[in-house]
N, C-alpha and C. Protein backbone atom coordinates (compact mmCIF):
# COMPACT_ATOMS: atom_id res chain seq x y z
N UNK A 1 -168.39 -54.69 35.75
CA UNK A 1 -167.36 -55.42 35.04
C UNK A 1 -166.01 -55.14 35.68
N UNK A 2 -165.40 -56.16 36.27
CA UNK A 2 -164.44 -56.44 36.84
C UNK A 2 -162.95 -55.91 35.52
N UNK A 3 -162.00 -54.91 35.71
CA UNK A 3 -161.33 -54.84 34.89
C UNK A 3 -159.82 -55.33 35.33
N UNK A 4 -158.68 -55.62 35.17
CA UNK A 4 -157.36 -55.86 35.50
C UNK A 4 -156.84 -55.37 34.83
N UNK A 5 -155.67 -54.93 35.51
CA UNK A 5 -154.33 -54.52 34.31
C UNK A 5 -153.11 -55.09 35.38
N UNK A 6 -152.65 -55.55 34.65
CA UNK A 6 -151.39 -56.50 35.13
C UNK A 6 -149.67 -56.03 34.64
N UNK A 7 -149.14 -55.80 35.04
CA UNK A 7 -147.72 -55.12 34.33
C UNK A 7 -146.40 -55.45 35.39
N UNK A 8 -145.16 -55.12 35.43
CA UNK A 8 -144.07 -55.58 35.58
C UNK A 8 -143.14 -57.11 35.79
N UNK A 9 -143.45 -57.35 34.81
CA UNK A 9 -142.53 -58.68 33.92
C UNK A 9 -141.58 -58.12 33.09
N UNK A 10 -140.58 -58.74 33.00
CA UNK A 10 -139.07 -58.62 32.41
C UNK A 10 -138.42 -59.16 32.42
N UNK A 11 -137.14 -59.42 31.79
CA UNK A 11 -135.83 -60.56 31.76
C UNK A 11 -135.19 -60.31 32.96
N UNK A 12 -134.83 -60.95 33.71
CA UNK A 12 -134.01 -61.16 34.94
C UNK A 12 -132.73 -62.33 35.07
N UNK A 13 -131.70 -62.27 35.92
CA UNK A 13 -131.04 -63.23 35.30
C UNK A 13 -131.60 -64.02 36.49
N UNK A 14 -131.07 -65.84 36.67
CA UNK A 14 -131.48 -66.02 37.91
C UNK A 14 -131.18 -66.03 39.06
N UNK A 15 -131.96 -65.78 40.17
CA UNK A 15 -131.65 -65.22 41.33
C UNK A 15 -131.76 -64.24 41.41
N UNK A 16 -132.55 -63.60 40.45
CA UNK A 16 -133.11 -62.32 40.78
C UNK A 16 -134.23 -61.98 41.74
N UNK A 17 -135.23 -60.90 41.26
CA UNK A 17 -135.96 -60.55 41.69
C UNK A 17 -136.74 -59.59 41.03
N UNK A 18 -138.51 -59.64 40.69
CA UNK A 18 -139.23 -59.01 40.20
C UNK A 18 -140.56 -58.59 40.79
N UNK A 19 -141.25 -57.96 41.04
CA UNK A 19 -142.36 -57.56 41.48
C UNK A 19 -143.36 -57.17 40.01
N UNK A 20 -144.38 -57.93 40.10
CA UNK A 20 -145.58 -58.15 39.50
C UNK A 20 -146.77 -57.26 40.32
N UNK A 21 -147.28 -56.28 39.30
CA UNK A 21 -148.35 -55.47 39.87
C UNK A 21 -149.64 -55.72 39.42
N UNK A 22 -150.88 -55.56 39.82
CA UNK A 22 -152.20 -55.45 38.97
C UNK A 22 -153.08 -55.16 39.85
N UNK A 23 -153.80 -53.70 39.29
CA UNK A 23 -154.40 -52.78 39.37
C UNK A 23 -156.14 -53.40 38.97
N UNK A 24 -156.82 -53.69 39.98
CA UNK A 24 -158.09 -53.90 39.72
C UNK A 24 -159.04 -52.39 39.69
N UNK A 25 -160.32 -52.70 38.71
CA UNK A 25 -161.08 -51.84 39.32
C UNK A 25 -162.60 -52.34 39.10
N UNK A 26 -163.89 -52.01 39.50
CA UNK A 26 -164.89 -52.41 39.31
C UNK A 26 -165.91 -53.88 39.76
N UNK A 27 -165.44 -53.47 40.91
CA UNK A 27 -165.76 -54.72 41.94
C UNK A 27 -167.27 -54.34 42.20
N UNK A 28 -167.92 -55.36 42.60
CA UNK A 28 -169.15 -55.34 43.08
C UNK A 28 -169.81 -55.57 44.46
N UNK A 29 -168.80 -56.84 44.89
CA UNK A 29 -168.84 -57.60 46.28
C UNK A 29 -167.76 -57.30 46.86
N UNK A 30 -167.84 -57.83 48.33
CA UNK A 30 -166.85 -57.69 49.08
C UNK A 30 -166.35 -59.18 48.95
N UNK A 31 -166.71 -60.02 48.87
CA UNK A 31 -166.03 -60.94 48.87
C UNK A 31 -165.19 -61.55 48.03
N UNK A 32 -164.09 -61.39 48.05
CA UNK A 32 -162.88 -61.56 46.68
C UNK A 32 -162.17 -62.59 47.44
N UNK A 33 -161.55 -63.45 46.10
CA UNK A 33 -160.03 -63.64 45.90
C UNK A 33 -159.43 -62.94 44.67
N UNK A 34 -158.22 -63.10 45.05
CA UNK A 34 -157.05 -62.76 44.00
C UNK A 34 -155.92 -63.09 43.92
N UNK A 35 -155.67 -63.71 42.71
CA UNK A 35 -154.49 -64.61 42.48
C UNK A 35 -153.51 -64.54 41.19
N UNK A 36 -152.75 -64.99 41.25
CA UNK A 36 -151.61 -65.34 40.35
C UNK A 36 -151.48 -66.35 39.66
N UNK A 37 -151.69 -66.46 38.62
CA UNK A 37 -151.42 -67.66 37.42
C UNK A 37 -150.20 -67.40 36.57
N UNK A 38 -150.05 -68.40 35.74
CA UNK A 38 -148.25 -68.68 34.80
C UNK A 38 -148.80 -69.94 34.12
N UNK A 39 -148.27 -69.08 33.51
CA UNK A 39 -148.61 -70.28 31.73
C UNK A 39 -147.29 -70.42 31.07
N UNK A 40 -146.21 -71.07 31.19
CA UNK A 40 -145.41 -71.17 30.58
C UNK A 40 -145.58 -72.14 28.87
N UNK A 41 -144.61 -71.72 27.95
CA UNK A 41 -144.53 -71.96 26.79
C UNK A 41 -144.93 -73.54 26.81
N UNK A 42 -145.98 -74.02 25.86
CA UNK A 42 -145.99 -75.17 26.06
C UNK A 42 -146.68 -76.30 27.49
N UNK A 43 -146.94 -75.27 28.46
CA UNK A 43 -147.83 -75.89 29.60
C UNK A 43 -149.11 -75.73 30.13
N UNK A 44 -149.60 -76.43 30.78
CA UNK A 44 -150.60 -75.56 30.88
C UNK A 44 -150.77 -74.57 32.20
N UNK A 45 -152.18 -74.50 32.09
CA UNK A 45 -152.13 -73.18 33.31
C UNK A 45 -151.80 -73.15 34.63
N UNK A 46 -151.42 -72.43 35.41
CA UNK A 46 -150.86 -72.97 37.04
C UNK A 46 -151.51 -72.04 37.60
N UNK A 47 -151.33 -71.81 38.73
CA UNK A 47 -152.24 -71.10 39.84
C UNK A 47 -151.11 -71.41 40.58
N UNK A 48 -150.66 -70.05 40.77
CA UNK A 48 -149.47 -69.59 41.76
C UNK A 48 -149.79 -69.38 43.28
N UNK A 49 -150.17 -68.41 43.19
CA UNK A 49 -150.93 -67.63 44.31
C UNK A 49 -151.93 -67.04 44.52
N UNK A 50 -152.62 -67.27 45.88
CA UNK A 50 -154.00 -66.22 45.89
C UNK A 50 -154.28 -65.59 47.40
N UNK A 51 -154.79 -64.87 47.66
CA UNK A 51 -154.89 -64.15 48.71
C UNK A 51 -156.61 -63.49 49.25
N UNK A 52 -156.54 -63.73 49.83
CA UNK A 52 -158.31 -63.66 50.25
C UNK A 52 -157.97 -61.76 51.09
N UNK A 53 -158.41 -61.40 50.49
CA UNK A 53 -158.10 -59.42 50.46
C UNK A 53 -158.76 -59.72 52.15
N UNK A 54 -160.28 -59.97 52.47
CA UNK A 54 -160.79 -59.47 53.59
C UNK A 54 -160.11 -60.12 55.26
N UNK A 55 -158.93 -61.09 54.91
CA UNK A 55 -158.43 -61.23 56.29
C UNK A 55 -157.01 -61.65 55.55
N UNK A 56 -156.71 -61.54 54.13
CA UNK A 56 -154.88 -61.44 53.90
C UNK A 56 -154.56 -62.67 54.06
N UNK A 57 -155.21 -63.71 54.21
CA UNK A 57 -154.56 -64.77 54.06
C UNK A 57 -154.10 -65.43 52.74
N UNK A 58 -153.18 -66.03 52.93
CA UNK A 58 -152.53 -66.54 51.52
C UNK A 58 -152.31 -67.51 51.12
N UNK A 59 -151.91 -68.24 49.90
CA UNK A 59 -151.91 -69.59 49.52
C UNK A 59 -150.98 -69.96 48.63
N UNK A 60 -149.87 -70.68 48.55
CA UNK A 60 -149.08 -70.76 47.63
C UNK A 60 -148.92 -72.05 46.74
N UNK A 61 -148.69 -72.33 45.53
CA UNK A 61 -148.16 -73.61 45.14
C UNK A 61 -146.87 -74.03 45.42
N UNK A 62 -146.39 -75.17 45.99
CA UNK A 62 -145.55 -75.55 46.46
C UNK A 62 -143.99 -75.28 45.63
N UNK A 63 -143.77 -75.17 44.22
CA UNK A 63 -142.63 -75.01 43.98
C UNK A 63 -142.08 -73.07 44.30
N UNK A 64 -142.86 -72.39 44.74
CA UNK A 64 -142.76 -71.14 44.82
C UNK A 64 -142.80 -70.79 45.94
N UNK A 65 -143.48 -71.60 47.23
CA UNK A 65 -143.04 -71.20 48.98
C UNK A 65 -141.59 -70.67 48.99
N UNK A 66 -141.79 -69.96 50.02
CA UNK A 66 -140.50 -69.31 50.42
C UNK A 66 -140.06 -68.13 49.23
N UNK A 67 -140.13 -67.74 47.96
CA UNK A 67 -139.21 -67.60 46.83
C UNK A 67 -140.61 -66.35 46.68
N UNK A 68 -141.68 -66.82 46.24
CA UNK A 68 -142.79 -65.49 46.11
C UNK A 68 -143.73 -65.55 47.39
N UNK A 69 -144.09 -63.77 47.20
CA UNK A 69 -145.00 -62.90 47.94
C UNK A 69 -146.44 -62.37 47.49
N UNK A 70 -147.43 -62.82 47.72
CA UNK A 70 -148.67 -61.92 47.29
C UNK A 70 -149.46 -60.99 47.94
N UNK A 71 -149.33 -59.89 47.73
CA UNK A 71 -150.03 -58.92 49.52
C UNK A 71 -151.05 -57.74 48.64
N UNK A 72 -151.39 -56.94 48.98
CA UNK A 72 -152.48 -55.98 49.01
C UNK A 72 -151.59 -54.60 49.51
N UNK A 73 -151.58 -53.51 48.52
CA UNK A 73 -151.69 -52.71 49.87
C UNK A 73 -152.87 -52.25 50.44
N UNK A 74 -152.66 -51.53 51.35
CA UNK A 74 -153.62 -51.08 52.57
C UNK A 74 -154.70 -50.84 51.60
N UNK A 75 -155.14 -50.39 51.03
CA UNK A 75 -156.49 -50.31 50.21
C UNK A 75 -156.89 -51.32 49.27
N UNK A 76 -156.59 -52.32 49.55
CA UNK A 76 -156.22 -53.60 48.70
C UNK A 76 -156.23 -53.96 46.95
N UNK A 77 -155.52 -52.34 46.45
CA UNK A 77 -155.38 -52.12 45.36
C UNK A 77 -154.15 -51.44 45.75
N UNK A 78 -153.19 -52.01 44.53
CA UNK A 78 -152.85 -52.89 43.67
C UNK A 78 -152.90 -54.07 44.47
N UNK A 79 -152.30 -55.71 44.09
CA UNK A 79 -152.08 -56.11 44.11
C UNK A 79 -150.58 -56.70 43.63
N UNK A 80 -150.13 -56.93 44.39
CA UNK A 80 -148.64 -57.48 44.07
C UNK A 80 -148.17 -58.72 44.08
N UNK A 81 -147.09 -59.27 43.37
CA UNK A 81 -146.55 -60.44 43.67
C UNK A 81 -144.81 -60.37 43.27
N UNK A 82 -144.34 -60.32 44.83
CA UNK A 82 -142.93 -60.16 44.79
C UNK A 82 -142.01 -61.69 44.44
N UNK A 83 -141.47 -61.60 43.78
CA UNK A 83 -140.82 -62.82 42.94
C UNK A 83 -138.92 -62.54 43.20
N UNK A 84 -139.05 -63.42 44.17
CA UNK A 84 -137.02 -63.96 44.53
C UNK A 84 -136.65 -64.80 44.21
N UNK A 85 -135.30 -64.83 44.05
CA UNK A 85 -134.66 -66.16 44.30
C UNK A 85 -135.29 -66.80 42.75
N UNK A 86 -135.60 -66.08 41.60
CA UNK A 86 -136.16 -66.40 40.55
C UNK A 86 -135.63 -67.46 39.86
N UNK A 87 -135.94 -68.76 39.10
CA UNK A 87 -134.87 -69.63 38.44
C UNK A 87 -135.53 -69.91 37.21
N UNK A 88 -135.06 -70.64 36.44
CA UNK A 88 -135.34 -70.08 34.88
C UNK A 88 -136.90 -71.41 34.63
N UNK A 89 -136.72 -71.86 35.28
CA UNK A 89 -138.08 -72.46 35.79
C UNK A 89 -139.24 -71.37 35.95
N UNK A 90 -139.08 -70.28 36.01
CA UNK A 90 -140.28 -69.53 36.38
C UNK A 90 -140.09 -68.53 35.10
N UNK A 91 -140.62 -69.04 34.17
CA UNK A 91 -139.95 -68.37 33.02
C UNK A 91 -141.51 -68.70 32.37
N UNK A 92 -142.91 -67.57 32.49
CA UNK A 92 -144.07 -68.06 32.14
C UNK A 92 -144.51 -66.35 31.96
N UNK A 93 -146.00 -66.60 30.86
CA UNK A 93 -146.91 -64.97 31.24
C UNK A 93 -147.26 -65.17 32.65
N UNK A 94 -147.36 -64.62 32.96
CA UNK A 94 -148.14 -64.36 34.70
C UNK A 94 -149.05 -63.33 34.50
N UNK A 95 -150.40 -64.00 34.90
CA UNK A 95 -151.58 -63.84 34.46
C UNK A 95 -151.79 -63.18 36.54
N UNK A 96 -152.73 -61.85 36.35
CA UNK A 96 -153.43 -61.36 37.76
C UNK A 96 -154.88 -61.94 37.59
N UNK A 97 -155.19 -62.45 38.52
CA UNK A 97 -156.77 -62.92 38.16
C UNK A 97 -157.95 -62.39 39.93
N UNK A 98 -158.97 -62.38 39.61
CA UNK A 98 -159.74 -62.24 40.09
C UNK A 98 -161.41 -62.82 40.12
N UNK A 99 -161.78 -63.01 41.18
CA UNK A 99 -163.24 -63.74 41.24
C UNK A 99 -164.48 -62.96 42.49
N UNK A 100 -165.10 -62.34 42.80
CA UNK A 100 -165.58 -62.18 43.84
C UNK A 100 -167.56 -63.25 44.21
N UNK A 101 -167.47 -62.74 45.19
CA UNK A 101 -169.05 -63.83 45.75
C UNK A 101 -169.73 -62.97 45.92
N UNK A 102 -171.05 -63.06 45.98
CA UNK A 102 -172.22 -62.80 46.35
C UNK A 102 -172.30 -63.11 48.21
N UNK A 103 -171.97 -64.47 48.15
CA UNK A 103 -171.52 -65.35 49.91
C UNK A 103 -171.03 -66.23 49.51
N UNK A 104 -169.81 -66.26 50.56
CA UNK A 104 -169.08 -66.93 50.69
C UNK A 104 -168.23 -66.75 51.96
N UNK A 105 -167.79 -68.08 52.94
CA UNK A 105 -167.47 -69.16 53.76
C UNK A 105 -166.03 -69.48 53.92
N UNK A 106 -165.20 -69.27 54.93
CA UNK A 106 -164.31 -70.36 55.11
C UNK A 106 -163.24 -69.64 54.39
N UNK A 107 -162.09 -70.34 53.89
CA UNK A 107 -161.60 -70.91 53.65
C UNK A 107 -161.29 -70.60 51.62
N UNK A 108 -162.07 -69.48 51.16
CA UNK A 108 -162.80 -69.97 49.73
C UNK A 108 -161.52 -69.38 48.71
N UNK A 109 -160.78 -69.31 49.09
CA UNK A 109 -159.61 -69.03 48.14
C UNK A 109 -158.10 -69.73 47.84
N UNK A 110 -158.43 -71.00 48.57
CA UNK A 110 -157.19 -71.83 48.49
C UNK A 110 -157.15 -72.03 47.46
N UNK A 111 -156.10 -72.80 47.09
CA UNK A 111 -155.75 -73.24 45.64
C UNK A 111 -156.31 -73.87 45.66
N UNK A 112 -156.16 -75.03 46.15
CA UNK A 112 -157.10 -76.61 45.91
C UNK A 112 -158.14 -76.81 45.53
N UNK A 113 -158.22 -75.63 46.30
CA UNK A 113 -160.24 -75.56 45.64
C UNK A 113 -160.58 -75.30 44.15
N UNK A 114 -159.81 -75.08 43.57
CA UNK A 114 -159.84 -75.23 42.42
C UNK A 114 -160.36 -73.83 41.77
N UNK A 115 -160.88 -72.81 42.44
CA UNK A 115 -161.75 -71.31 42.17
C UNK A 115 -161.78 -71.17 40.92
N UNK A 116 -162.91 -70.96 40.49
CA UNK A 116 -162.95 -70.49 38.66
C UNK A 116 -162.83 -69.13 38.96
N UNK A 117 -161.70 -68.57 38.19
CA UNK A 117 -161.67 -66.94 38.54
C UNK A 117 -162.03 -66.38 37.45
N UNK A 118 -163.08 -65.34 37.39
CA UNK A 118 -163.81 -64.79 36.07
C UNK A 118 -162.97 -63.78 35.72
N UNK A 119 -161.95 -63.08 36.14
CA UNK A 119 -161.78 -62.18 35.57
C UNK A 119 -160.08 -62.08 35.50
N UNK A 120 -159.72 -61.86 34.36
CA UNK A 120 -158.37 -61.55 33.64
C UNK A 120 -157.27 -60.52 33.40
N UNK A 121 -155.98 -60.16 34.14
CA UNK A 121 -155.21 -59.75 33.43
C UNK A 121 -155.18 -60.12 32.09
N UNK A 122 -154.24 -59.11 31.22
CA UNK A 122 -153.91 -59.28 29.80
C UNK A 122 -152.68 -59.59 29.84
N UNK A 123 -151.92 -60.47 31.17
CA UNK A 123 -150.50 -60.77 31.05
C UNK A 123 -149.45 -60.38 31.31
N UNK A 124 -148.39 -60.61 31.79
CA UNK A 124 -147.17 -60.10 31.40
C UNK A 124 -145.89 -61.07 32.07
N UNK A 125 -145.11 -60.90 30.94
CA UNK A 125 -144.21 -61.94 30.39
C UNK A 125 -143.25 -61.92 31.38
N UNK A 126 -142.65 -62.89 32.11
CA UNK A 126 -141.30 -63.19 32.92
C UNK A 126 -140.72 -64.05 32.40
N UNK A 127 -139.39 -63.55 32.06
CA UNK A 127 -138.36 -64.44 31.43
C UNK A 127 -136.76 -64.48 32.60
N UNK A 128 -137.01 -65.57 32.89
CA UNK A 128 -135.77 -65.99 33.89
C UNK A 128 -134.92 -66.57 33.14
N UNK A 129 -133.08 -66.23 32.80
CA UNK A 129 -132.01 -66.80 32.59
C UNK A 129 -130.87 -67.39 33.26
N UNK A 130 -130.42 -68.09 32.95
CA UNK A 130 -129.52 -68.61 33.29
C UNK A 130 -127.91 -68.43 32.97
């Protein structure tokens, strides 16, 4: 059982800057993604970012290029997501998520692809002001 814990969200004014952490443990496979979701009040779910741990490649949704970061460190725990240039637009829980394979090919962590990720942070809140 795949566990997450997800933590540093806070009020920022905008144009700030926040770093989002989450601490996986209880993996089975080597083959992972891991990503970033935001649910703001009233919307539905987004898929920020994701990062394929075994070659670091990354994937962003377009209103957040340039502005956020998703990386690994060297032991590819934690997971991070560095957040600049923040605007009150990004004002959502930000959810850490995770999925791993049995096999898997290519390419398997883009956004587009739509990835059902099984496993859940419990959240944490970013509030951007203006």
């Amino acid at each position: 059982q795949v566990q997450l814990l997800d933590s540093g969200g806070g009020s920022v004014l905008a144009g700030g800057s926040l770093r989002l952490s989450c601490t996986a443990s209880g993996y089975s496979y080597s083959r992972r993604c891991m990503a970033w979701f935001r649910q703001a009040a009233g919307k539905e779910r987004e898929g920020v970012a994701t990062i394929n741990p075994s070659d670091g490649v990354t994937d962003y949704v377009d209103s957040v290029k340039g502005r956020f970061a998703i990386s690994l460190d060297n032991a590819k725990n934690p997971l991070y997501l560095q957040m600049n240039s923040l605007k009150p637009e990004d004002t959502a829980m930000y959810y850490c998520a995770a999925v791993e394979f049995s096999r898997a090919s290519g390419d398997y962590c883009a956004l587009n692809l739509r990835v059902d990720y099984s496993y859940w942070g419990q959240g944490t809140q970013v509030t951007v002001s203006s």
